[in-house]
Protein backbone atom coordinates (compact mmCIF):
# COMPACT_ATOMS: atom_id res chain seq x y z
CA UNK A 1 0.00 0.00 0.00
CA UNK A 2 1.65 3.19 -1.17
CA UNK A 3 0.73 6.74 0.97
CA UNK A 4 -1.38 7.55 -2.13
CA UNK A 5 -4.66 6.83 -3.58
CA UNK A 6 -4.49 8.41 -6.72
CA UNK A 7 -1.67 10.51 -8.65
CA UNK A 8 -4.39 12.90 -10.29
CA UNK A 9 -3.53 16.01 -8.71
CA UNK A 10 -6.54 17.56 -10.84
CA UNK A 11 -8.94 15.36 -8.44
CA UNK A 12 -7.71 17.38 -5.50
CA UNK A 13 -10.02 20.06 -4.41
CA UNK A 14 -9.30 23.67 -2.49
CA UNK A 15 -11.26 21.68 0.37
CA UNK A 16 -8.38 20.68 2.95
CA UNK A 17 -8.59 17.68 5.38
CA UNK A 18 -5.78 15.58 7.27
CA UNK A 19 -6.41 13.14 4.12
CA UNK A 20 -6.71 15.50 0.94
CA UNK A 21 -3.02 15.03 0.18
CA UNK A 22 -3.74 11.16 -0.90
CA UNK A 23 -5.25 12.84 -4.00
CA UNK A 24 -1.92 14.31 -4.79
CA UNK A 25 1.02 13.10 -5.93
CA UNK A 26 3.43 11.66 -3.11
CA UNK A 27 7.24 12.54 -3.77
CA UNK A 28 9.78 9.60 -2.27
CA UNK A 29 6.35 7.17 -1.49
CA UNK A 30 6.53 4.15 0.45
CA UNK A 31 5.33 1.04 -0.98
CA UNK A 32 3.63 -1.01 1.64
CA UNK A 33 3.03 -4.57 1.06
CA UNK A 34 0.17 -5.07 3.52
CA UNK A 35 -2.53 -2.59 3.19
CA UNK A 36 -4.52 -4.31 6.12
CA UNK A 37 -1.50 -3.63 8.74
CA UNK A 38 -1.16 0.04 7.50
CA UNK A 39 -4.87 0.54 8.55
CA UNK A 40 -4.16 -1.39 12.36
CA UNK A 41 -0.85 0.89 12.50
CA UNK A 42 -2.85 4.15 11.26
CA UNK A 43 -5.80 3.04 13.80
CA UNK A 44 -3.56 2.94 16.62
CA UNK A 45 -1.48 6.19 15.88
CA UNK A 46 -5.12 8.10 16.08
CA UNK A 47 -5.51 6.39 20.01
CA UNK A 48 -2.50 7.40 21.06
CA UNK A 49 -1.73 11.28 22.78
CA UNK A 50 -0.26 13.73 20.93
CA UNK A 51 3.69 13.79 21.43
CA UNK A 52 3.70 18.24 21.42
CA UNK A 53 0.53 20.43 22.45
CA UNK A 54 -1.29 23.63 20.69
CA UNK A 55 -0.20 25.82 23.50
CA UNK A 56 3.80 24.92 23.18
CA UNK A 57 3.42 25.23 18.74
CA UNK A 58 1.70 28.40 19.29
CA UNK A 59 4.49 29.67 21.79
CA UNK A 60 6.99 28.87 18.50
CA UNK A 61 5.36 30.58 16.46
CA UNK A 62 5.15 33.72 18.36
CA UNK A 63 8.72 33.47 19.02
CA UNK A 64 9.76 32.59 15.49
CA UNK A 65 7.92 35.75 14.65
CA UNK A 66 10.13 37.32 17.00
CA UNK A 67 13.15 35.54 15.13
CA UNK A 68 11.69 37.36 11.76
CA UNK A 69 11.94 40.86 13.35
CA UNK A 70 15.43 39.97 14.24
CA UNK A 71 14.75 39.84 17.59
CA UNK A 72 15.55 36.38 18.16
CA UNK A 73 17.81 33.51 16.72
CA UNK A 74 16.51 30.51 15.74
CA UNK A 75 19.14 27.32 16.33
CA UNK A 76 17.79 23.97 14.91
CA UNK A 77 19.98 20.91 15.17
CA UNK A 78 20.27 17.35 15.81
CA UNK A 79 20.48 13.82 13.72
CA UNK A 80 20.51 13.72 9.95
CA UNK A 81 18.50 10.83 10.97
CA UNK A 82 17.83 9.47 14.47
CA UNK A 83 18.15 6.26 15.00
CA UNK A 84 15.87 3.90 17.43
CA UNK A 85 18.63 2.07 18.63
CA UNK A 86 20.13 5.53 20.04
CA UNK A 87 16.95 6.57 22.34
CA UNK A 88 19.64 5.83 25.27
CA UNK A 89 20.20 8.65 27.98
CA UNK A 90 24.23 9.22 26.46
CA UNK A 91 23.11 10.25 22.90
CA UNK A 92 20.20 11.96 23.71
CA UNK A 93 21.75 13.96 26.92
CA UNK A 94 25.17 14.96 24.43
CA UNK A 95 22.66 16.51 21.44
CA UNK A 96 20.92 18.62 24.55
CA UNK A 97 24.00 19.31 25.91
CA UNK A 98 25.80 20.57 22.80
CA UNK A 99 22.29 22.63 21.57
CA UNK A 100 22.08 24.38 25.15
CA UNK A 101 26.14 25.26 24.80
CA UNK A 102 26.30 26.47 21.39
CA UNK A 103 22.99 28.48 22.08
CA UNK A 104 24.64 30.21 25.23
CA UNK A 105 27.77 31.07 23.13
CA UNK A 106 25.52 32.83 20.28
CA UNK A 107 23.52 34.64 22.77
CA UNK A 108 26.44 36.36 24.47
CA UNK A 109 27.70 36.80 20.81
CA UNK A 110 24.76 38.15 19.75
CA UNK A 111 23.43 39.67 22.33
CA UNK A 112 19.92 38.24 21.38
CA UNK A 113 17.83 35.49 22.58
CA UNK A 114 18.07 32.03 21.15
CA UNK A 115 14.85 29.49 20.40
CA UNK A 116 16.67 25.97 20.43
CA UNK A 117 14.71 23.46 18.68
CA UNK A 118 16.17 20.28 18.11
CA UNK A 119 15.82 18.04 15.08
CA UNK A 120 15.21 14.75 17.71
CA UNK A 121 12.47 12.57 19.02
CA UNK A 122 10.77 11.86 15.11
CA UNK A 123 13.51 13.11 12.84
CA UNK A 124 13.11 9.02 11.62
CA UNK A 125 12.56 9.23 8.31
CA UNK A 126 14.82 10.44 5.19
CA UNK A 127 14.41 10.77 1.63
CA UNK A 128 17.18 9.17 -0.62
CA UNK A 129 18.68 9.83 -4.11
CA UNK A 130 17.47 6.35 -5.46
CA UNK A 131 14.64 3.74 -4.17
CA UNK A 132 16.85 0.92 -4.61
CA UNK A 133 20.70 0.04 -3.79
CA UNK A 134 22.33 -2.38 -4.59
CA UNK A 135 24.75 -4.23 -2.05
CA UNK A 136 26.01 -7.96 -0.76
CA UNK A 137 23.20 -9.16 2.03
CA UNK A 138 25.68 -11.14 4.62
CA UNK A 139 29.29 -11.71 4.29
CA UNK A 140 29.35 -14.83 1.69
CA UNK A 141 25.74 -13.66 -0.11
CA UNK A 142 24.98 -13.15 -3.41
CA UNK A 143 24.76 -9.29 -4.71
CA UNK A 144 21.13 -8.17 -4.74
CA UNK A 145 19.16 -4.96 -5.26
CA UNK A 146 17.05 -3.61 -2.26
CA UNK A 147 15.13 -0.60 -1.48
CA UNK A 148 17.36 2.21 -0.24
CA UNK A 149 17.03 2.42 3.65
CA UNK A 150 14.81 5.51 4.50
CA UNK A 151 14.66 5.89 8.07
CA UNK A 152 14.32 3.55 10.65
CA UNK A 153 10.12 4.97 10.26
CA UNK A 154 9.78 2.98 7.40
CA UNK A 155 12.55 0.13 7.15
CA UNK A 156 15.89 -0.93 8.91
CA UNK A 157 19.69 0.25 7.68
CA UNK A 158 20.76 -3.61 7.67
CA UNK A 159 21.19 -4.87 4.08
CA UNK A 160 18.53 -7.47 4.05
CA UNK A 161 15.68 -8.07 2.03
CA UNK A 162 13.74 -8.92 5.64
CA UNK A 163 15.08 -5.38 6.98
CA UNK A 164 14.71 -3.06 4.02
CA UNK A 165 11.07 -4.11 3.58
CA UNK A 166 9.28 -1.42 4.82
CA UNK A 167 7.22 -2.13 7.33
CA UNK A 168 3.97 0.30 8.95
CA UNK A 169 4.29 -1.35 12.56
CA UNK A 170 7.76 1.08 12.71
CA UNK A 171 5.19 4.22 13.15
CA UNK A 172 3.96 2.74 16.05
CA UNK A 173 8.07 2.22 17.00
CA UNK A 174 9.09 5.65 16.57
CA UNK A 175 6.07 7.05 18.13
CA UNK A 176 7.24 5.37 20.95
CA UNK A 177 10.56 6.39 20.53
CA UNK A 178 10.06 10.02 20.14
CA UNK A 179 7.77 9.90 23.41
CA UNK A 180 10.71 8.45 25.38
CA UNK A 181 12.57 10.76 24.16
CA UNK A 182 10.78 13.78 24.77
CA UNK A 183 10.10 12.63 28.25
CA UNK A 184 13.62 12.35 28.43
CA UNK A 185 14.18 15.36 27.23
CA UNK A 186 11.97 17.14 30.04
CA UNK A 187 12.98 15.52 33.24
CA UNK A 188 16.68 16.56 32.19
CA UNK A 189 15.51 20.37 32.00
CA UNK A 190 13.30 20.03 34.70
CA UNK A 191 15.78 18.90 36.66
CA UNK A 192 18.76 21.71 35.95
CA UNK A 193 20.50 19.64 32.94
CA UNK A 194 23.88 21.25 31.98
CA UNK A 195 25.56 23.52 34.29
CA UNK A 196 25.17 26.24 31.83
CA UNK A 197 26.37 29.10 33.88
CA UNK A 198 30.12 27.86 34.50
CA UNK A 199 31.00 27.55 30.80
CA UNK A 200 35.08 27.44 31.71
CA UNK A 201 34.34 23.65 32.58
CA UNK A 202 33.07 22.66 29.42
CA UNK A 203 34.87 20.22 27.42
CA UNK A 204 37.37 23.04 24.89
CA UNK A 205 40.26 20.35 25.18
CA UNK A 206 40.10 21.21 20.86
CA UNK A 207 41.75 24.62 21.64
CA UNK A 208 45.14 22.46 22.44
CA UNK A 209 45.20 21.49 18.73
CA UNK A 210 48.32 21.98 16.63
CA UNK A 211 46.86 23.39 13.76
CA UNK A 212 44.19 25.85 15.65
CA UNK A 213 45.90 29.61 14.69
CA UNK A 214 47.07 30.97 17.98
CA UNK A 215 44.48 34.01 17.64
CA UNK A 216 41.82 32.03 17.41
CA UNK A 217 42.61 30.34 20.71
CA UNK A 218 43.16 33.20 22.06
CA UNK A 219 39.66 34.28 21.17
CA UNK A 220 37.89 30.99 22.50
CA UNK A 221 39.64 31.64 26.03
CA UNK A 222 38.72 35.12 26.35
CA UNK A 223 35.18 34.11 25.06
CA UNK A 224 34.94 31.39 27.58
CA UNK A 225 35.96 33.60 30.95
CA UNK A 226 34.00 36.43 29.10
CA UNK A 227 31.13 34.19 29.39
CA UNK A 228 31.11 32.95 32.75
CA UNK A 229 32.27 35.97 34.46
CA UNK A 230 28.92 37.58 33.24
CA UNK A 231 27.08 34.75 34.11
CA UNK A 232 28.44 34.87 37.93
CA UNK A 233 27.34 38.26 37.37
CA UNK A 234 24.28 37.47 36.85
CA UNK A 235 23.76 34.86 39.61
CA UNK A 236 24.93 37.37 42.10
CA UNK A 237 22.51 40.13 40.96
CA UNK A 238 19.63 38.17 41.13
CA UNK A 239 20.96 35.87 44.72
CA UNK A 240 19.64 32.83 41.87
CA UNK A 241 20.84 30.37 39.38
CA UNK A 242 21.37 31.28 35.43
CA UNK A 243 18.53 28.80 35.40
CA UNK A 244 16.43 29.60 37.60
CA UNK A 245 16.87 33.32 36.35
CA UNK A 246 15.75 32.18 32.75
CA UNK A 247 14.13 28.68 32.08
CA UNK A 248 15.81 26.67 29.34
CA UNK A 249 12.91 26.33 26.82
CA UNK A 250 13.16 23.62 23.98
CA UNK A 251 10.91 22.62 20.86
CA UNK A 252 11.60 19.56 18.59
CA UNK A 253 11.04 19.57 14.63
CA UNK A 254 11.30 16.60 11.86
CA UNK A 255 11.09 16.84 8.14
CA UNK A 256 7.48 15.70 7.63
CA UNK A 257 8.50 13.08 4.60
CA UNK A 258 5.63 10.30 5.75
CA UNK A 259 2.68 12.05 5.91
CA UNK A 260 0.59 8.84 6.75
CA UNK A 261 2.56 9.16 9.96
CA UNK A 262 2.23 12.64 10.42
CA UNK A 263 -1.56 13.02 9.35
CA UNK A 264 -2.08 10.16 11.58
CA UNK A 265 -1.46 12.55 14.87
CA UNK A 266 -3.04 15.36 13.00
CA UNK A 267 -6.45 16.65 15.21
CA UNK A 268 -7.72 19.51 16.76
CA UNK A 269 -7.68 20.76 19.72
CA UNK A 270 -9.81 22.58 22.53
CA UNK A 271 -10.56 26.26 22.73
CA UNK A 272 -8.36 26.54 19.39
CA UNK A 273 -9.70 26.63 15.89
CA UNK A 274 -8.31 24.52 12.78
CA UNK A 275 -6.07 21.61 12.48
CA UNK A 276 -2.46 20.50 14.75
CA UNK A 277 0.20 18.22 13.89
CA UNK A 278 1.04 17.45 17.40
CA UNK A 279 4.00 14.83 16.21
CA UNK A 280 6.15 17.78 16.35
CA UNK A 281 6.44 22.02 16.93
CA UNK A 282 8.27 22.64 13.79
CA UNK A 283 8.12 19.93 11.08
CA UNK A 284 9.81 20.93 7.81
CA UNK A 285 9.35 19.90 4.30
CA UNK A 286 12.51 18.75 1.94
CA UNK A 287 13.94 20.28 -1.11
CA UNK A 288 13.02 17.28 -2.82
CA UNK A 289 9.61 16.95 -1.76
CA UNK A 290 8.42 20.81 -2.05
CA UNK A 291 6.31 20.35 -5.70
CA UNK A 292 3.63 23.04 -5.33
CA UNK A 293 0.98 20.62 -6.52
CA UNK A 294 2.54 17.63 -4.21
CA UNK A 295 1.31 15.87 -1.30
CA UNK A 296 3.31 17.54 1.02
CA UNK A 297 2.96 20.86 0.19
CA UNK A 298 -0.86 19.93 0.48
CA UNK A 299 -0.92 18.36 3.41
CA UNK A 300 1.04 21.27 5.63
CA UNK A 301 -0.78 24.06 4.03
CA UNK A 302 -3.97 22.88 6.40
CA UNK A 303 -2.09 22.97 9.80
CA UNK A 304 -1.50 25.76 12.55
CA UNK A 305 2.05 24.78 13.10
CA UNK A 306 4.89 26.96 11.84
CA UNK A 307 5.87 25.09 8.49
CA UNK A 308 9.94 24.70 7.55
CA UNK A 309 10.87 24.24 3.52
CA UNK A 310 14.44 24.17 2.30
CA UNK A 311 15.09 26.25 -0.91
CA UNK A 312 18.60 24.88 -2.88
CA UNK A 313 20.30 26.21 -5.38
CA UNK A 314 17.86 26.09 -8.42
CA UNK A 315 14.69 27.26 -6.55
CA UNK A 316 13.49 30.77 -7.88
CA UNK A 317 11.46 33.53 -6.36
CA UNK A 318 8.25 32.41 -8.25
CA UNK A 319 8.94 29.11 -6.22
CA UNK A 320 9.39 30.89 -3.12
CA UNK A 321 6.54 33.24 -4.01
CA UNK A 322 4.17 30.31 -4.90
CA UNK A 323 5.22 27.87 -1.20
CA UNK A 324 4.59 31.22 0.70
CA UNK A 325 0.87 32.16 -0.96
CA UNK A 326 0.15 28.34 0.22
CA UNK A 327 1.75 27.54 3.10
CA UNK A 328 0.89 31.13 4.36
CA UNK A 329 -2.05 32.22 3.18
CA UNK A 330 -3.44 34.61 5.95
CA UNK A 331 0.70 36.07 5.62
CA UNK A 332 1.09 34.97 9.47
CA UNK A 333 4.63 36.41 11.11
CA UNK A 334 6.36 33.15 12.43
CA UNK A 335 4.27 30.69 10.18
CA UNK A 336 6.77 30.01 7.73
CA UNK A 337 10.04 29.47 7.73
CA UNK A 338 12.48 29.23 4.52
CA UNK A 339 15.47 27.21 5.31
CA UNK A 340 18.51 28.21 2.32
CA UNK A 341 20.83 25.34 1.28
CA UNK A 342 23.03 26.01 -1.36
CA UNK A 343 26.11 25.38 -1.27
CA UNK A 344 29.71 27.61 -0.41
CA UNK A 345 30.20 30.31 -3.24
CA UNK A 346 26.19 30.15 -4.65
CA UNK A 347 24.20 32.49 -1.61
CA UNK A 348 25.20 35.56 -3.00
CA UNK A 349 24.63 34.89 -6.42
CA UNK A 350 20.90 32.41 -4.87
CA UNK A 351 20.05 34.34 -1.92
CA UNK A 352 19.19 38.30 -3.36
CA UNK A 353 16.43 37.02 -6.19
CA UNK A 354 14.58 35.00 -3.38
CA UNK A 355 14.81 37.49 -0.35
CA UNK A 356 14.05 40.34 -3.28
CA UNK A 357 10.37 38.53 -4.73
CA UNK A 358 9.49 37.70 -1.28
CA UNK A 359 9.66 41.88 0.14
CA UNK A 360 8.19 43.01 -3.31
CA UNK A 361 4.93 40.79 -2.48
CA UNK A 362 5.11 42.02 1.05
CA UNK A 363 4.96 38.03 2.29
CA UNK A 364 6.39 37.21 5.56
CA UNK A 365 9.11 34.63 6.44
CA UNK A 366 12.01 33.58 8.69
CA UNK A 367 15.02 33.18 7.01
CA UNK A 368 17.18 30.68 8.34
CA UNK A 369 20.60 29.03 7.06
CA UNK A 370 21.24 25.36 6.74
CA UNK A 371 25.57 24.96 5.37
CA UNK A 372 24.85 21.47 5.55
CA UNK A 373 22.99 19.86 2.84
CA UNK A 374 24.71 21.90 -0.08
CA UNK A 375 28.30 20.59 0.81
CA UNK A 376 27.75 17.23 0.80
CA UNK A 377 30.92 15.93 -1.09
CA UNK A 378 32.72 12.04 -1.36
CA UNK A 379 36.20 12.00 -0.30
CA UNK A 380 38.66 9.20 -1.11
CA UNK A 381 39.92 7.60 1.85
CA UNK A 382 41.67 4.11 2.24
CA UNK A 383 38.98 2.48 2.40
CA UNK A 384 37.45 4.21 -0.36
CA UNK A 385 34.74 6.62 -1.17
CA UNK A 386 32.93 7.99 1.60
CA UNK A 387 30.93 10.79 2.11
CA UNK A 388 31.89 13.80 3.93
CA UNK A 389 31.34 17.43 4.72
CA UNK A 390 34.50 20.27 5.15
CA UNK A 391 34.03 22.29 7.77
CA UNK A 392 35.69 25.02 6.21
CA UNK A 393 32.91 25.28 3.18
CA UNK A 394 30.25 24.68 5.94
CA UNK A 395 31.85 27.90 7.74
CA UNK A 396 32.16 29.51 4.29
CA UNK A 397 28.23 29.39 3.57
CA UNK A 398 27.44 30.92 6.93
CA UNK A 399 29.48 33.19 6.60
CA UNK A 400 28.24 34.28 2.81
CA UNK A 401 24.88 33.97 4.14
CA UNK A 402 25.10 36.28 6.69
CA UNK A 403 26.89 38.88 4.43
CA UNK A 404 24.71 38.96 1.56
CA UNK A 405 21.67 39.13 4.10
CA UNK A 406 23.37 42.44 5.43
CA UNK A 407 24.15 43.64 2.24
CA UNK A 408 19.91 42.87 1.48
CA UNK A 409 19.08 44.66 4.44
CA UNK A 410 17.14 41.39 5.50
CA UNK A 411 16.89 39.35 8.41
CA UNK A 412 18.92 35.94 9.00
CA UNK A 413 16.99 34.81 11.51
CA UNK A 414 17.99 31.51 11.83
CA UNK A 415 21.09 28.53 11.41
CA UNK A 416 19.77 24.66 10.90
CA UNK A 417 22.82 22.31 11.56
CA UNK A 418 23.04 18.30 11.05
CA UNK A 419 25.08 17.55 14.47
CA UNK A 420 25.95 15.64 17.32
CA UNK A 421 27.16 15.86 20.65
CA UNK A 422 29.60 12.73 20.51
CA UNK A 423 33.19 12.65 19.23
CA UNK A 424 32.12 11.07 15.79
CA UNK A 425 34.43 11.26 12.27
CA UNK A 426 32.03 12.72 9.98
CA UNK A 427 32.92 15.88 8.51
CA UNK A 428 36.83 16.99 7.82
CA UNK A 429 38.63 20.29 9.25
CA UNK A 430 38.16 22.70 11.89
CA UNK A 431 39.57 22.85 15.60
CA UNK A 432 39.01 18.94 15.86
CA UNK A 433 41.33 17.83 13.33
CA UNK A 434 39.50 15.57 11.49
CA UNK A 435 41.02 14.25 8.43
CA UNK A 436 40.37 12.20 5.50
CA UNK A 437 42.50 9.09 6.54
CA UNK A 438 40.45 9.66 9.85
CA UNK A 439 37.12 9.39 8.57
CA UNK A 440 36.68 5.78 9.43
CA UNK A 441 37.57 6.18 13.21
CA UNK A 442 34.11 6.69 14.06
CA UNK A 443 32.04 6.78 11.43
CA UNK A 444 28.77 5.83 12.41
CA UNK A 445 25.93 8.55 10.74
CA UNK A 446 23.35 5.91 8.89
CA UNK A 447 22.95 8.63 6.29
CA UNK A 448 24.59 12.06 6.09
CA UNK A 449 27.97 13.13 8.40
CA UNK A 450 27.37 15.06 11.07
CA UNK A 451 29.72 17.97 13.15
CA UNK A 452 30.80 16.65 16.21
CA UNK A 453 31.33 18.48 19.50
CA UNK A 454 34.23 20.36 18.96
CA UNK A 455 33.26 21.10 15.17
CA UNK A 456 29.79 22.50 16.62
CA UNK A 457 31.04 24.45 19.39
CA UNK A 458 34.03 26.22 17.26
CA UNK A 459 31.40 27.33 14.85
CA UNK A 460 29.20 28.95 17.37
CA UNK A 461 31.92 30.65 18.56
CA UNK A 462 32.98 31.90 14.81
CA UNK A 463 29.36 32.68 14.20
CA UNK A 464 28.36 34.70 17.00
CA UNK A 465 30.46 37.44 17.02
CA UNK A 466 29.95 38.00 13.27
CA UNK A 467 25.69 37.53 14.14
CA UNK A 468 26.20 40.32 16.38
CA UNK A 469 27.56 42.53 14.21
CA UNK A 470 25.01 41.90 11.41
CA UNK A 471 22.31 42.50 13.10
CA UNK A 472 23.46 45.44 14.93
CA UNK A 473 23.89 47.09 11.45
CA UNK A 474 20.48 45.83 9.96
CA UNK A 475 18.69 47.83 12.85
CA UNK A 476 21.18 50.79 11.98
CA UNK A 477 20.07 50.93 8.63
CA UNK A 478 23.82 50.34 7.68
């Protein structure tokens, strides 16, 4: 049973409904062989409570709208994909842990609040260059051809045609998952996670490396004793903790790729008109599943929740234009939120036609950067091709980003990374070293490579003092 019941996008009607995308077409579709246990896992998704409420999406929004006025900085992070096998305390405590951090070191930077959402408990599900991939299943088998893995939602990464059949019961999985998570998630802020205001203890053992320039050393250390000397300040001023002073909020977000999944948790609500995914506060749709008349693009016009879509390289202000007229209709501040990947060298050249259409029509939006996605390279190692990320062109498109925005007198409101909080192999460069031969040290990422610690932390501290300064010249009129 595919997600679709028809691919006649001319059936589909202006009426909306939790169901009217299955008369669109469905980009990346799953192919389920049992209709009959889709409709048991669908059932039981509908029983179940929702994962977010109304109240916490609608305190998003108003802060993303916030975010748009420059006001606020929007830092979205986490898994490429999440994995169920890693809803443990370690990995999920290390993401929080390295979010909260890098958000503290952009709001001294920046002198401007930070809304942390994390791409965790749902980010499950991916879309993939090709259905199929071929591979050996065990270490003696014959070569076969299997679907591609696409998220432990829908199948399993092990090559075997047992695991890569995808299977609906894995909704109910990562449901469950994501709740555990989440719960997680709360207790640890509930109960003081990360000692937050006594940053010289964190873990900056990357400033000892070899190759780190002297002056930018130099600039972490002051940063760091910069940083907890006005947080000491603080405590003393008010007789109370940093946190106690200012509760750590945090909101979660997934790309919304299996919409049976997502329209399965889709209801209303009490006291609050129209429709709520509660699987999420921020789900996002992908570059490669944003068709205008697609069954994405239908299904997340009809919700209240702020809406994510990533714009690459080839989209064009009528694209932009046409997403924001549908996604936005009513032209809500903190509704939508366009999320640039394009690659280092192409945002100046990408970024001044899209930002330009979008002020012309007078539509809102909350521009945010993701350097990920558009540097996706494979690097030859000795154990051959594998595929990487340099930190340096990741750095390179933030920093691009943030100067052409300046130069537009528009808002960045906003950085989306794919990271992790462990000492993983996964992208080259920066303070931690990492080099091609060293890819394979710890390599684990089921799907894209992620920053680790140090390579997250050294860019916040890059980024902020540069966010800072844009910003302070927007509101100048400079």
């Amino acid at each position: 049973m595919a997600q679709t019941t028809s691919n006649n996008s001319n059936a589909a009607s202006d009426a909306w409904s939790p169901e009217s995308w299955r008369q669109r077409p469905v980009a990346h579709d799953v192919a389920y062989p049992d209709s009959d246990a889709v409709q048991r896992a669908l059932d039981k998704l509908r029983s179940f409570p929702p994962l977010v409420t109304s109240w916490e999406i609608e305190k998003l929004k108003a802060q993303l709208a916030e975010a748009e006025r420059g006001e606020r900085i929007l830092l979205q992070g986490g898994d490429c994909a999440e994995t169920l096998a890693d809803c443990r305390p370690e990995p999920i405590a290390s993401k929080l842990k390295i979010l909260l951090q890098m958000s503290l070191v952009l709001v001294h930077g920046s002198h401007t609040p930070v809304i942390r959402v994390g791409r965790f408990a749902g980010q499950y599900a991916k879309p993939r260059s090709q259905a199929e991939e071929e591979g050996q299943q065990g270490d003696e088998g014959a070569t076969l051809r299997l679907p591609s893995y696409f998220g432990d939602l829908i199948n399993a990464a092990e090559f075997d045609a047992h695991a890569r059949q995808p299977n609906p019961d894995r909704m109910i999985d990562g449901y469950q998952h994501a709740s555990l998570t989440l719960n997680f998630i709360r207790s640890l802020l509930d109960g003081g996670f990360a000692d937050l205001h006594h940053p010289e203890v964190w873990n900056l053992s990357f400033m000892g490396n070899a190759d780190l320039p002297p002056e930018r050393k130099a600039a972490y250390e002051k940063f760091s004793h910069e940083l907890a000397s006005a947080l000491k300040f603080m405590e003393a001023l008010g007789e109370r903790t940093v946190d106690e002073l200012s509760r750590v909020e945090f909101f979660t977000s997934h790309e919304g790729l299996n919409l049976l999944y997502e329209s399965a948790q889709t209801r209303t609500v009490p006291h609050r008109p129209g429709w709520w995914d509660l699987t999420t506060h921020l789900p996002w749709i992908g570059e490669r599943t944003r068709q205008i008349d697609g069954a994405h693009v239908e299904f997340f016009r009809g919700i209240e929740n702020p809406v994510g879509v990533k714009l690459g390289p080839k989209s064009t202000g009528a694209d932009a234009l046409a997403l924001s007229v549908t996604l936005n209709p009513k032209n809500e501040p903190g509704k939508l939120v366009f999320i640039t990947r394009f690659g280092a060298g192409k945002a100046s050249g990408r970024l001044p036609e899209l930002v330009g259409t979008m002020e012309r029509a007078g539509r809102r939006c909350l521009w945010v950067s993701d350097p990920m996605h558009g540097n996706t390279v494979s690097m030859d190692t000795p154990s051959g091709p594998v595929k990487t990320r340099r930190f340096d062109d990741i750095h390179q498109e933030l920093g691009e980003t943030i100067e052409t925005h300046q130069r537009l007198g528009s808002v960045l409101g906003g950085l989306h990374f794919e990271l992790t909080g462990e000492d993983v192999t996964e992208c080259v460069g920066g303070a931690a070293g990492v080099t091609a031969e060293g890819l394979a040290a710890n390599y684990v990422s089921p799907c894209d490579p992620r920053l680790n610690y140090q390579q997250s932390l050294e860019l916040a501290f890059l980024l902020a003092g540069r966010l800072g300064s844009s910003r302070n010249n927007t509101r100048n009129g400079d």
